[in-house]
PDB file of N, CA and C in Angstrom:
ATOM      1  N   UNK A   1       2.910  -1.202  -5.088  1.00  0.00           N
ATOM      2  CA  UNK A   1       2.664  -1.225  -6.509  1.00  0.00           C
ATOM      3  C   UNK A   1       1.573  -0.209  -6.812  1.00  0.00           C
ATOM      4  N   UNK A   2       1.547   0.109  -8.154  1.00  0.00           N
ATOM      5  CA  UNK A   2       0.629   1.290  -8.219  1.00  0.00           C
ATOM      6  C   UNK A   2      -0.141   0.888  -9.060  1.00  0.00           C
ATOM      7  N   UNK A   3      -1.722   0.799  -9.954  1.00  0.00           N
ATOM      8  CA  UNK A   3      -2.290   0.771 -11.126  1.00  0.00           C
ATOM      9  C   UNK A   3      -3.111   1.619 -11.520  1.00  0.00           C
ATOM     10  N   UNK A   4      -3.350   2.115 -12.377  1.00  0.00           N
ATOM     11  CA  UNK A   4      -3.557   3.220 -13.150  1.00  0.00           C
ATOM     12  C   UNK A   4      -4.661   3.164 -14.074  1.00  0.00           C
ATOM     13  N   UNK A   5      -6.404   3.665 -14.017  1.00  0.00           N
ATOM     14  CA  UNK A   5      -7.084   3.316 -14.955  1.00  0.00           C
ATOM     15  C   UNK A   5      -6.980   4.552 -15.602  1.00  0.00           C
ATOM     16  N   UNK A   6      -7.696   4.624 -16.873  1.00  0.00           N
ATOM     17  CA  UNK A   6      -7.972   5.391 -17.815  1.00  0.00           C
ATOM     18  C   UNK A   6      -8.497   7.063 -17.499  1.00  0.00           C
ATOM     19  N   UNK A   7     -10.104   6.852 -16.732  1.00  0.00           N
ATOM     20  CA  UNK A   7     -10.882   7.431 -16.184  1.00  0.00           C
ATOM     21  C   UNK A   7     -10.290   7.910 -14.802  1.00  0.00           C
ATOM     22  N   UNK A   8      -9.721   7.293 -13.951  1.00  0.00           N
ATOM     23  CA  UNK A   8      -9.822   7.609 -12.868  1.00  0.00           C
ATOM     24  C   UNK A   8      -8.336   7.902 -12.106  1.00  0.00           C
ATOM     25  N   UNK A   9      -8.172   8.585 -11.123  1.00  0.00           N
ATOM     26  CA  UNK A   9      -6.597   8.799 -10.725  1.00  0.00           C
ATOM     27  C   UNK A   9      -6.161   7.119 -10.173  1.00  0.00           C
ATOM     28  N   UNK A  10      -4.459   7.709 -10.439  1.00  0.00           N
ATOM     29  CA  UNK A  10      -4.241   6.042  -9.769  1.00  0.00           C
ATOM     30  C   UNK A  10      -4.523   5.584  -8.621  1.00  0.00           C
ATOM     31  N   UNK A  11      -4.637   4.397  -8.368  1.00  0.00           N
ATOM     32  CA  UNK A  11      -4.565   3.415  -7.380  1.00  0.00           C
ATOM     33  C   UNK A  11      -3.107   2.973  -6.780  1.00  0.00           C
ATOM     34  N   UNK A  12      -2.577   3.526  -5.672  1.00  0.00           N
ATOM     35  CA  UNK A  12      -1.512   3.075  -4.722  1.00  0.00           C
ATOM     36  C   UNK A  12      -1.878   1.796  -3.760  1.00  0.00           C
ATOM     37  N   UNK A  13      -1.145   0.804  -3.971  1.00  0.00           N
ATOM     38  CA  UNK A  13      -1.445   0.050  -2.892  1.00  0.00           C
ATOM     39  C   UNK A  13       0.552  -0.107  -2.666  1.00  0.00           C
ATOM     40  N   UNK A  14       0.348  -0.011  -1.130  1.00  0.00           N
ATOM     41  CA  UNK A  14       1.507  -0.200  -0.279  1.00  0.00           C
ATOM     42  C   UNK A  14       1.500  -0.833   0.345  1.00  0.00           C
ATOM     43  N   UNK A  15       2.309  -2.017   0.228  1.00  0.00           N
ATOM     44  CA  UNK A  15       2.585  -3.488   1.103  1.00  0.00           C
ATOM     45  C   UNK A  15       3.937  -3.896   1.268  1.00  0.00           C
ATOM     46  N   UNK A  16       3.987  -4.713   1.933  1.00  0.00           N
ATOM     47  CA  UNK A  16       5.292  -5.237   2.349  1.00  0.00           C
ATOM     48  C   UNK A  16       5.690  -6.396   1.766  1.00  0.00           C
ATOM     49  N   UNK A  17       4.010  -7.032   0.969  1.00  0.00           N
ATOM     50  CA  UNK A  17       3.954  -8.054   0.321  1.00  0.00           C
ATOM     51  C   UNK A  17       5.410  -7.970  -0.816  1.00  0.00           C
ATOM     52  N   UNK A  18       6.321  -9.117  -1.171  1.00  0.00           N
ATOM     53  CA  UNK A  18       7.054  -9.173  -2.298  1.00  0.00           C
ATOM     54  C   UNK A  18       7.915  -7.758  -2.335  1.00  0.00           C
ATOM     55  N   UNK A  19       8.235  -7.577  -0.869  1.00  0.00           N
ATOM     56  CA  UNK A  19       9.473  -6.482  -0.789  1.00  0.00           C
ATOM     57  C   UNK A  19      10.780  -7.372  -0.597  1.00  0.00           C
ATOM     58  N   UNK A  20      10.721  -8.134  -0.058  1.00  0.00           N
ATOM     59  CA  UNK A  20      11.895  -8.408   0.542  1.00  0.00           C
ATOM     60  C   UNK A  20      11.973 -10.495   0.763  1.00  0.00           C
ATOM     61  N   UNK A  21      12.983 -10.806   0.897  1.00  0.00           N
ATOM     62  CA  UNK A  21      12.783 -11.969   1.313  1.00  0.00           C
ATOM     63  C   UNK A  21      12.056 -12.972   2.445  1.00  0.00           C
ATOM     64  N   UNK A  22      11.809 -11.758   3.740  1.00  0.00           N
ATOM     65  CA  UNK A  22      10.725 -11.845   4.765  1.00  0.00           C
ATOM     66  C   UNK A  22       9.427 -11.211   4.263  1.00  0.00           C
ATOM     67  N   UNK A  23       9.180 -11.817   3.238  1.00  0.00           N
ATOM     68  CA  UNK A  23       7.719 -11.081   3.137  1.00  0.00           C
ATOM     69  C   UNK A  23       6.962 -11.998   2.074  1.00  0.00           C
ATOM     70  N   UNK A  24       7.818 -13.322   1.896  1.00  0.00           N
ATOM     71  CA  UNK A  24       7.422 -14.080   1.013  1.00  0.00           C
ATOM     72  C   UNK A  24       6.270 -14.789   1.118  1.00  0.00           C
ATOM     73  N   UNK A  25       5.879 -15.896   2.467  1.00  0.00           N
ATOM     74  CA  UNK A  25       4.568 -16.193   2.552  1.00  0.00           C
ATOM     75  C   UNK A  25       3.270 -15.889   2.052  1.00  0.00           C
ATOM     76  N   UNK A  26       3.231 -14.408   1.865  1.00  0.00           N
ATOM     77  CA  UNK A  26       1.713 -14.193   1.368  1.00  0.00           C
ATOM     78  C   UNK A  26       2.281 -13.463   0.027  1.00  0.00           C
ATOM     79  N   UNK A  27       2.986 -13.747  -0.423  1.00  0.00           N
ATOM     80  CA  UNK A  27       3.506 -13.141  -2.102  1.00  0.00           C
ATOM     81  C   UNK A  27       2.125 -13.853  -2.947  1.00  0.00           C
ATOM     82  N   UNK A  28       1.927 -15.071  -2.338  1.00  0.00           N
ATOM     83  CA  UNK A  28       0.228 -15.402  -3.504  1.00  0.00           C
ATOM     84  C   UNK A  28      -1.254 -14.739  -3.536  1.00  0.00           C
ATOM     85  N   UNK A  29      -1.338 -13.814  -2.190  1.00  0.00           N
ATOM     86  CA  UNK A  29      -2.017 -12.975  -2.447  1.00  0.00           C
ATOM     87  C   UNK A  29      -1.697 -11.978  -3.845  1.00  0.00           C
ATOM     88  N   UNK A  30      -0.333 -10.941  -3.397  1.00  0.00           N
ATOM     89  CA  UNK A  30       0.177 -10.127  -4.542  1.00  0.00           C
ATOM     90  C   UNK A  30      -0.274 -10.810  -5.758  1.00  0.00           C
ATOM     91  N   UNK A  31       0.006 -11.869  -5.624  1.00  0.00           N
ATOM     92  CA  UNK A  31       0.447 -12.509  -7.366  1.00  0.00           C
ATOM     93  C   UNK A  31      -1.165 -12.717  -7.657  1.00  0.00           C
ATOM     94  N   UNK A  32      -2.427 -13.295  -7.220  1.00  0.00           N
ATOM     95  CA  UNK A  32      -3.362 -13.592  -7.565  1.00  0.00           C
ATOM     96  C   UNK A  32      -3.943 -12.114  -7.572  1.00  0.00           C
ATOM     97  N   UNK A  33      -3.920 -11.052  -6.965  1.00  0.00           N
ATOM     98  CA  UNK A  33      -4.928  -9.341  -6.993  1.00  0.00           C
ATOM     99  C   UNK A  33      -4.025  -9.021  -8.491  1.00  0.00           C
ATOM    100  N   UNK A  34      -2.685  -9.334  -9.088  1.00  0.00           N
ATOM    101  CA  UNK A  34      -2.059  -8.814 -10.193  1.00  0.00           C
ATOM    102  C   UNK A  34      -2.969  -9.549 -11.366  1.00  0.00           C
ATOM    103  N   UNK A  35      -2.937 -10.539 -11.060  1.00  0.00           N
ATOM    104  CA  UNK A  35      -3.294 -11.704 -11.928  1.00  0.00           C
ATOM    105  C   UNK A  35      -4.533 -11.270 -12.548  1.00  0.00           C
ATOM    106  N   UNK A  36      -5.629 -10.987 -11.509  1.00  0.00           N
ATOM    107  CA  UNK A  36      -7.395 -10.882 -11.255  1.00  0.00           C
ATOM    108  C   UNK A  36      -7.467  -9.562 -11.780  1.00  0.00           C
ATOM    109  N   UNK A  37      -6.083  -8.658 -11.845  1.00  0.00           N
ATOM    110  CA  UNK A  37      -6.660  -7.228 -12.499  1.00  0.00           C
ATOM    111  C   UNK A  37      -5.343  -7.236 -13.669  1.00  0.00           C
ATOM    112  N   UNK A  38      -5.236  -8.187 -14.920  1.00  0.00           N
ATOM    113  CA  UNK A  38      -4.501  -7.883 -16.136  1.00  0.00           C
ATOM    114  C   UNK A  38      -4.455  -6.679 -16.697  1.00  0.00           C
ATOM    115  N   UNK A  39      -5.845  -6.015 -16.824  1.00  0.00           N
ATOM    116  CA  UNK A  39      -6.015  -4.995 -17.325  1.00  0.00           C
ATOM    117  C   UNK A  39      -5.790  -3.720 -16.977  1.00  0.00           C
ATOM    118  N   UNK A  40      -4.967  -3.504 -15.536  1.00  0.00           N
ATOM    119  CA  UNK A  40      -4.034  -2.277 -15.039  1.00  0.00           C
ATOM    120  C   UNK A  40      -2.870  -2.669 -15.146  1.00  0.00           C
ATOM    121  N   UNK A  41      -1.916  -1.329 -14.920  1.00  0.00           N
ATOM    122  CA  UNK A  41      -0.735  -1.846 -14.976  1.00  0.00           C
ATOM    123  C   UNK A  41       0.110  -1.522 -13.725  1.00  0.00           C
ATOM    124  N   UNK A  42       1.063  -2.620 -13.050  1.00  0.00           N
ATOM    125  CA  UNK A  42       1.243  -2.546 -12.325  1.00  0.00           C
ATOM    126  C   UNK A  42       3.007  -2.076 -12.074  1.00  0.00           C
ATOM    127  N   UNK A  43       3.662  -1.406 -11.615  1.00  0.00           N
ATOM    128  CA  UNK A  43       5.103  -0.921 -10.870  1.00  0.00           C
ATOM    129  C   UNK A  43       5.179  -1.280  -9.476  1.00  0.00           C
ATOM    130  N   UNK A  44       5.965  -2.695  -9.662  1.00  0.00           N
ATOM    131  CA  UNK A  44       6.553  -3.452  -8.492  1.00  0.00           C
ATOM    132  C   UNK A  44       7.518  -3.115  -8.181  1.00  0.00           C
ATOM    133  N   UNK A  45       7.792  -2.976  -6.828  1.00  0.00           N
ATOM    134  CA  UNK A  45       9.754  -2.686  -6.623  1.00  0.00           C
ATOM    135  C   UNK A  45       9.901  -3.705  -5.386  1.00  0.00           C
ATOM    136  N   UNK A  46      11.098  -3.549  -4.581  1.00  0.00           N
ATOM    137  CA  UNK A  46      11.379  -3.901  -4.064  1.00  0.00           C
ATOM    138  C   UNK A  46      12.699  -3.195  -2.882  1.00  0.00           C
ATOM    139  N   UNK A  47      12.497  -3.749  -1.435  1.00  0.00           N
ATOM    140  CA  UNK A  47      13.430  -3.008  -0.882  1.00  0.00           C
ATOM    141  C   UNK A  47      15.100  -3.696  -0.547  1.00  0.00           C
ATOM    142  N   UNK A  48      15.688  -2.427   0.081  1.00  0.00           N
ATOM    143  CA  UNK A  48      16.770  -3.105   0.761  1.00  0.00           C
ATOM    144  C   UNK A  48      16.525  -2.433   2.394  1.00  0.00           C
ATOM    145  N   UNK A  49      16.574  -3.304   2.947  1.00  0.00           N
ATOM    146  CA  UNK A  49      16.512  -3.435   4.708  1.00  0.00           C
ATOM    147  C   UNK A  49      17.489  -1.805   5.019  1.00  0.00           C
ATOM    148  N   UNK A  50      18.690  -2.021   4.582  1.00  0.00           N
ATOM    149  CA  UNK A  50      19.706  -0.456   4.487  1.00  0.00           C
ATOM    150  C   UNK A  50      19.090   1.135   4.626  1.00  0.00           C
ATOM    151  N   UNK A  51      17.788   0.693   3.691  1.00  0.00           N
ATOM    152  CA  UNK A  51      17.462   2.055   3.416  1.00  0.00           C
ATOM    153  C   UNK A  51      15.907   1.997   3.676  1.00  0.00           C
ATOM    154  N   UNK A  52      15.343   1.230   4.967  1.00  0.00           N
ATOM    155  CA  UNK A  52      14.332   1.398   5.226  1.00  0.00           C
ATOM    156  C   UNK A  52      13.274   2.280   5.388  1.00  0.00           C
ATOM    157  N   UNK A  53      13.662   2.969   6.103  1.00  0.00           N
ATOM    158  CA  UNK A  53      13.522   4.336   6.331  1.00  0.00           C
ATOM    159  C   UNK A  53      12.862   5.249   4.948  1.00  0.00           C
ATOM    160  N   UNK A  54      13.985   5.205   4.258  1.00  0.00           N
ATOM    161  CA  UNK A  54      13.972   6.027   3.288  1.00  0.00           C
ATOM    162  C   UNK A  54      12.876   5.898   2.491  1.00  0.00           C
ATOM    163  N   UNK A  55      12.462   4.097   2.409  1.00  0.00           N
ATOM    164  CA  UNK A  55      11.040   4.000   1.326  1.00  0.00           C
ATOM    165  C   UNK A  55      10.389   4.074   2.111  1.00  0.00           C
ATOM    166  N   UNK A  56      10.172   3.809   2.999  1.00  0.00           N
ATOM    167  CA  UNK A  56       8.864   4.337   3.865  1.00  0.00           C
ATOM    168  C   UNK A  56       8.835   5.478   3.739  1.00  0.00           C
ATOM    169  N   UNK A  57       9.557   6.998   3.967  1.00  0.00           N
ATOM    170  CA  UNK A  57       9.351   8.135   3.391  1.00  0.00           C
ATOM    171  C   UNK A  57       8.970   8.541   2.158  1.00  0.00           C
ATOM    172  N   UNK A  58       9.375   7.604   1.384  1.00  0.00           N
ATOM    173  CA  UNK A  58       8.889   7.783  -0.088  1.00  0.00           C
ATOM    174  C   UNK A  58       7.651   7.460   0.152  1.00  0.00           C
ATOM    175  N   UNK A  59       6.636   5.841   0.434  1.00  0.00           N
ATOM    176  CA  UNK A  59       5.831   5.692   0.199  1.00  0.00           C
ATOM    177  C   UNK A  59       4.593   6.807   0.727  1.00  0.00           C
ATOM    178  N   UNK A  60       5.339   7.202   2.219  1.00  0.00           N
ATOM    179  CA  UNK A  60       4.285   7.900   2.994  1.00  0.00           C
ATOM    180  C   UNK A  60       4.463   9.624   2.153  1.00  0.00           C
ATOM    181  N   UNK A  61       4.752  10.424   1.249  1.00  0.00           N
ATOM    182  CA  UNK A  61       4.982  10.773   0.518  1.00  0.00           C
ATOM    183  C   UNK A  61       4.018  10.891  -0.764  1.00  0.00           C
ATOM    184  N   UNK A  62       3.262   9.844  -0.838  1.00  0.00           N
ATOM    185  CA  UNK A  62       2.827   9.469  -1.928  1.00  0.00           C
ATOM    186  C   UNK A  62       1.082   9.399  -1.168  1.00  0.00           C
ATOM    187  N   UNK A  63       1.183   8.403  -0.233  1.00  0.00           N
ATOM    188  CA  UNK A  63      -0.221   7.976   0.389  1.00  0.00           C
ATOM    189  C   UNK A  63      -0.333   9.465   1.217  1.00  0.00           C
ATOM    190  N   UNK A  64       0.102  10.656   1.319  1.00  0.00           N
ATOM    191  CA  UNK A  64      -0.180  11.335   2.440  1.00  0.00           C
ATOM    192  C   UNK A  64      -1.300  12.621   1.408  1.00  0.00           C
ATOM    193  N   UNK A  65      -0.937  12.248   0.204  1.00  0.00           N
ATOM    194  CA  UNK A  65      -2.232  12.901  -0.817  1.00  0.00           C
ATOM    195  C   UNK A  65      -3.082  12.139  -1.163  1.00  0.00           C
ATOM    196  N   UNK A  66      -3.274  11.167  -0.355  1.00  0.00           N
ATOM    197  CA  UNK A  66      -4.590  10.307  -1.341  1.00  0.00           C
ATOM    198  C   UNK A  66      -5.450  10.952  -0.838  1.00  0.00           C
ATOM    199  N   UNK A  67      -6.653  10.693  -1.250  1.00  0.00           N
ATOM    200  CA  UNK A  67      -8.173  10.793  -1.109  1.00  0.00           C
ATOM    201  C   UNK A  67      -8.960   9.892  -0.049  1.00  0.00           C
ATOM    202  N   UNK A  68      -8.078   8.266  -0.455  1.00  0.00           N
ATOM    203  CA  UNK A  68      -8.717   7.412   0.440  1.00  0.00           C
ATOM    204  C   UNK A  68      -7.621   6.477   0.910  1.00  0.00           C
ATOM    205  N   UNK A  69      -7.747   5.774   2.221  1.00  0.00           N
ATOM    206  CA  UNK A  69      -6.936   4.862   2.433  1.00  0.00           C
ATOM    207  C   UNK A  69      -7.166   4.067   3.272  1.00  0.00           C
ATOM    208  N   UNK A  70      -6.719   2.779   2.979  1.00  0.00           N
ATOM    209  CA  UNK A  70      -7.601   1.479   3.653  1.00  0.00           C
ATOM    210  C   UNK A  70      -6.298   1.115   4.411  1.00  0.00           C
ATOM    211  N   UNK A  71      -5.684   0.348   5.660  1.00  0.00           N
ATOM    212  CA  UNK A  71      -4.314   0.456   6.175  1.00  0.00           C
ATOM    213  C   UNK A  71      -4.536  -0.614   6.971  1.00  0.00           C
ATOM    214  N   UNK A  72      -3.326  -1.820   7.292  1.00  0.00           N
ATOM    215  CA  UNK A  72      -3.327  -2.980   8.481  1.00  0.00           C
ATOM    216  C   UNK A  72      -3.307  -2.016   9.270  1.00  0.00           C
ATOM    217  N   UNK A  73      -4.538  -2.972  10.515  1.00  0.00           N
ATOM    218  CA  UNK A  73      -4.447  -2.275  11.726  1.00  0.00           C
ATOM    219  C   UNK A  73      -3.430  -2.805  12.858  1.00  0.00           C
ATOM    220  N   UNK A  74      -3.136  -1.580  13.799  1.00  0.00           N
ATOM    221  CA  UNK A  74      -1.984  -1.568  14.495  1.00  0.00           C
ATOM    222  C   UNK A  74      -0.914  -1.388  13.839  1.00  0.00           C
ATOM    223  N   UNK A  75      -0.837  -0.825  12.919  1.00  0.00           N
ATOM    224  CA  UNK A  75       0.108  -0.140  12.137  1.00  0.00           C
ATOM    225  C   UNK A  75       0.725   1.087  12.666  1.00  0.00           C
ATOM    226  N   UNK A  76       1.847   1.652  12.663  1.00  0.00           N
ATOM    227  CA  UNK A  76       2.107   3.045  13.212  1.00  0.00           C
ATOM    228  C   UNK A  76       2.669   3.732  11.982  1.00  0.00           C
ATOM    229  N   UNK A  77       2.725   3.414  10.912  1.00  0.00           N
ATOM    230  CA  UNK A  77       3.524   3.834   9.577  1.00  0.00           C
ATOM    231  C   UNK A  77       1.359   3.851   9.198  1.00  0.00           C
ATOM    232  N   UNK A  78       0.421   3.052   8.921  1.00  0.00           N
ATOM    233  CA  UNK A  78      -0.881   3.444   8.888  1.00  0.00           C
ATOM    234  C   UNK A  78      -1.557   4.435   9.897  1.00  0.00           C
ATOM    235  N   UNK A  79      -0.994   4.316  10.943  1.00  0.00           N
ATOM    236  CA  UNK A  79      -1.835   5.225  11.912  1.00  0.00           C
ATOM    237  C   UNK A  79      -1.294   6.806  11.504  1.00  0.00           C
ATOM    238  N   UNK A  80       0.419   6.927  10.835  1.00  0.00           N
ATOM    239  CA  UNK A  80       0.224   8.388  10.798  1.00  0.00           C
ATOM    240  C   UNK A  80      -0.246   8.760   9.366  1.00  0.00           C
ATOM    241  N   UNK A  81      -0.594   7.520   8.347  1.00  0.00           N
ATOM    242  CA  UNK A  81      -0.779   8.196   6.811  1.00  0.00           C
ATOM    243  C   UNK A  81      -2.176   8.552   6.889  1.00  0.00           C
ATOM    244  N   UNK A  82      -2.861   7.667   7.932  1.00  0.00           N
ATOM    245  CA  UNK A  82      -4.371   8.190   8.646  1.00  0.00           C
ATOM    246  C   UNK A  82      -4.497   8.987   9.008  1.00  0.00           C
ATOM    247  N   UNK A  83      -3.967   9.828  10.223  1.00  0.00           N
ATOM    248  CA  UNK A  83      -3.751  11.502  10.345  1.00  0.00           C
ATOM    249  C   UNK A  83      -3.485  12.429   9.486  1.00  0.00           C
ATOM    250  N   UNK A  84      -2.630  12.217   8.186  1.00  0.00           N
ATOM    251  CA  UNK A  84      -2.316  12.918   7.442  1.00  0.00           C
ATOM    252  C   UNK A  84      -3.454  13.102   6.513  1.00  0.00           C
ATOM    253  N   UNK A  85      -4.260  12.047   5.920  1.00  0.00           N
ATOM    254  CA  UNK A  85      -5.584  11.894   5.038  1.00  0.00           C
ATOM    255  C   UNK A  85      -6.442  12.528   5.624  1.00  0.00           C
ATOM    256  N   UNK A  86      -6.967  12.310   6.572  1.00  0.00           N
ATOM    257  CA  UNK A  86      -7.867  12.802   7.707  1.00  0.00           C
ATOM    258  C   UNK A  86      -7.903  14.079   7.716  1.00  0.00           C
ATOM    259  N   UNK A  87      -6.788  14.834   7.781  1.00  0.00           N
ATOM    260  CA  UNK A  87      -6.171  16.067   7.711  1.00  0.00           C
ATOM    261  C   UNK A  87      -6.287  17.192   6.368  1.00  0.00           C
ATOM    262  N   UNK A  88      -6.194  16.017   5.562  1.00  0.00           N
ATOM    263  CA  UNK A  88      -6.258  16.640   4.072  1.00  0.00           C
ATOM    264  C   UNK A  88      -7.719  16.354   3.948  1.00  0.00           C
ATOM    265  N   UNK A  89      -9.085  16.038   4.503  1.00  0.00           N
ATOM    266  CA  UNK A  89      -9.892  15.634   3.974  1.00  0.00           C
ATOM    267  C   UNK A  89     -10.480  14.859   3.520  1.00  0.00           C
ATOM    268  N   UNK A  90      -9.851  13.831   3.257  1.00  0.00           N
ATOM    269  CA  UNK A  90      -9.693  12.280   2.899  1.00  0.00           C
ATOM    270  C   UNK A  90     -10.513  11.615   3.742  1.00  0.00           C
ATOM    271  N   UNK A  91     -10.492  10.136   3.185  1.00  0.00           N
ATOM    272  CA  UNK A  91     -11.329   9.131   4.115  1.00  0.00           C
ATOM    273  C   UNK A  91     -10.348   7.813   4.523  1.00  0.00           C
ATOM    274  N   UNK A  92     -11.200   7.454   5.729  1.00  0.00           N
ATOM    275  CA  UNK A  92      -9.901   6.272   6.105  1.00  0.00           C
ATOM    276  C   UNK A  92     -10.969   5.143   6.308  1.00  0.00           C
ATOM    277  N   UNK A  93     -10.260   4.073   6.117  1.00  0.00           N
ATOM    278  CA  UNK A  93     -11.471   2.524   6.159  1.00  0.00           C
ATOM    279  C   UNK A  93     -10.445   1.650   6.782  1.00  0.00           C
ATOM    280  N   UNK A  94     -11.268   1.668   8.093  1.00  0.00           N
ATOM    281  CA  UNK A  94     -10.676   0.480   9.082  1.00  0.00           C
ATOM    282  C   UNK A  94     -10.862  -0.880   8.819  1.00  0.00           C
ATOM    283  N   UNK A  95      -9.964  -1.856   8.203  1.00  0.00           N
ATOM    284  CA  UNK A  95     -10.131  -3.042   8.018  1.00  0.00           C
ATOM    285  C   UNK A  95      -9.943  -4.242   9.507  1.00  0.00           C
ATOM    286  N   UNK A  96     -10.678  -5.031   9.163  1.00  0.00           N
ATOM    287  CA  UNK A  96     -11.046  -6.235  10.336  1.00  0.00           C
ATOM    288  C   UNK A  96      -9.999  -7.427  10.033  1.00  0.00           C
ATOM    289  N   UNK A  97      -9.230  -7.842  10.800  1.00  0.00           N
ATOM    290  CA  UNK A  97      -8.272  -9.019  10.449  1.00  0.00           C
ATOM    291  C   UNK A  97      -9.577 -10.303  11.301  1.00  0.00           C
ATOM    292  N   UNK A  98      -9.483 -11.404  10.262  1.00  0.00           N
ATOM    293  CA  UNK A  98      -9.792 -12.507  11.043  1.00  0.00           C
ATOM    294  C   UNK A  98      -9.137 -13.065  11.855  1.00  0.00           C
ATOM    295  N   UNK A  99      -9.142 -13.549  13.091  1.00  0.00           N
ATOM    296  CA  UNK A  99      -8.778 -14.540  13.900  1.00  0.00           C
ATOM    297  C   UNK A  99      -8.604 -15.989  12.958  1.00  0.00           C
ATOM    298  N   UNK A 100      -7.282 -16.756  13.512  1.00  0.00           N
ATOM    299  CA  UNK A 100      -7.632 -18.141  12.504  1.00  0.00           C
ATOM    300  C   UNK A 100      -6.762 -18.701  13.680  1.00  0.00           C
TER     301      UNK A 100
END
């Protein structure tokens, strides 16, 4: 999904969250960060398994000009949009998963 302030270039966030029917469990994250920011606007889509590939090219496409990018670790679809940022100058922010 993407949101868009006034002042500032957009915001891409790329998840798997509310792509697909395996990705439903944490859809209440998605729904509560939409919720908590009314005041952007957000472009949700969704995939088909068929053409996997293909949105992942799209997305990485999109994240391979950002500026900044925050990515699950052990990712290999994050590890190369990290090379690519890195590359362009950009910054990358390694996030910490909790243990539970």
């Amino acid at each position: 999904c993407s949101a868009h302030l006034s002042q500032h270039p957009p915001v891409v966030i790329a998840t798997s969250i509310g792509k697909d029917r395996s990705h439903t469990a944490t859809q209440w994250i998605l729904d509560e960060f939409v919720a908590a920011n009314s005041q952007l606007r957000f472009a949700i889509g969704i995939t088909d398994f068929s053409y996997r590939e293909l949105n992942a090219a799209a997305e990485a496409s999109i994240l391979f000009n950002s500026r900044s990018f925050i990515a699950f670790p052990g990712s290999t679809f994050s590890h190369l949009v990290k090379r690519k940022v890195l590359g362009n100058g950009g910054a990358f922010h390694d996030v910490e998963m909790a243990s539970v």
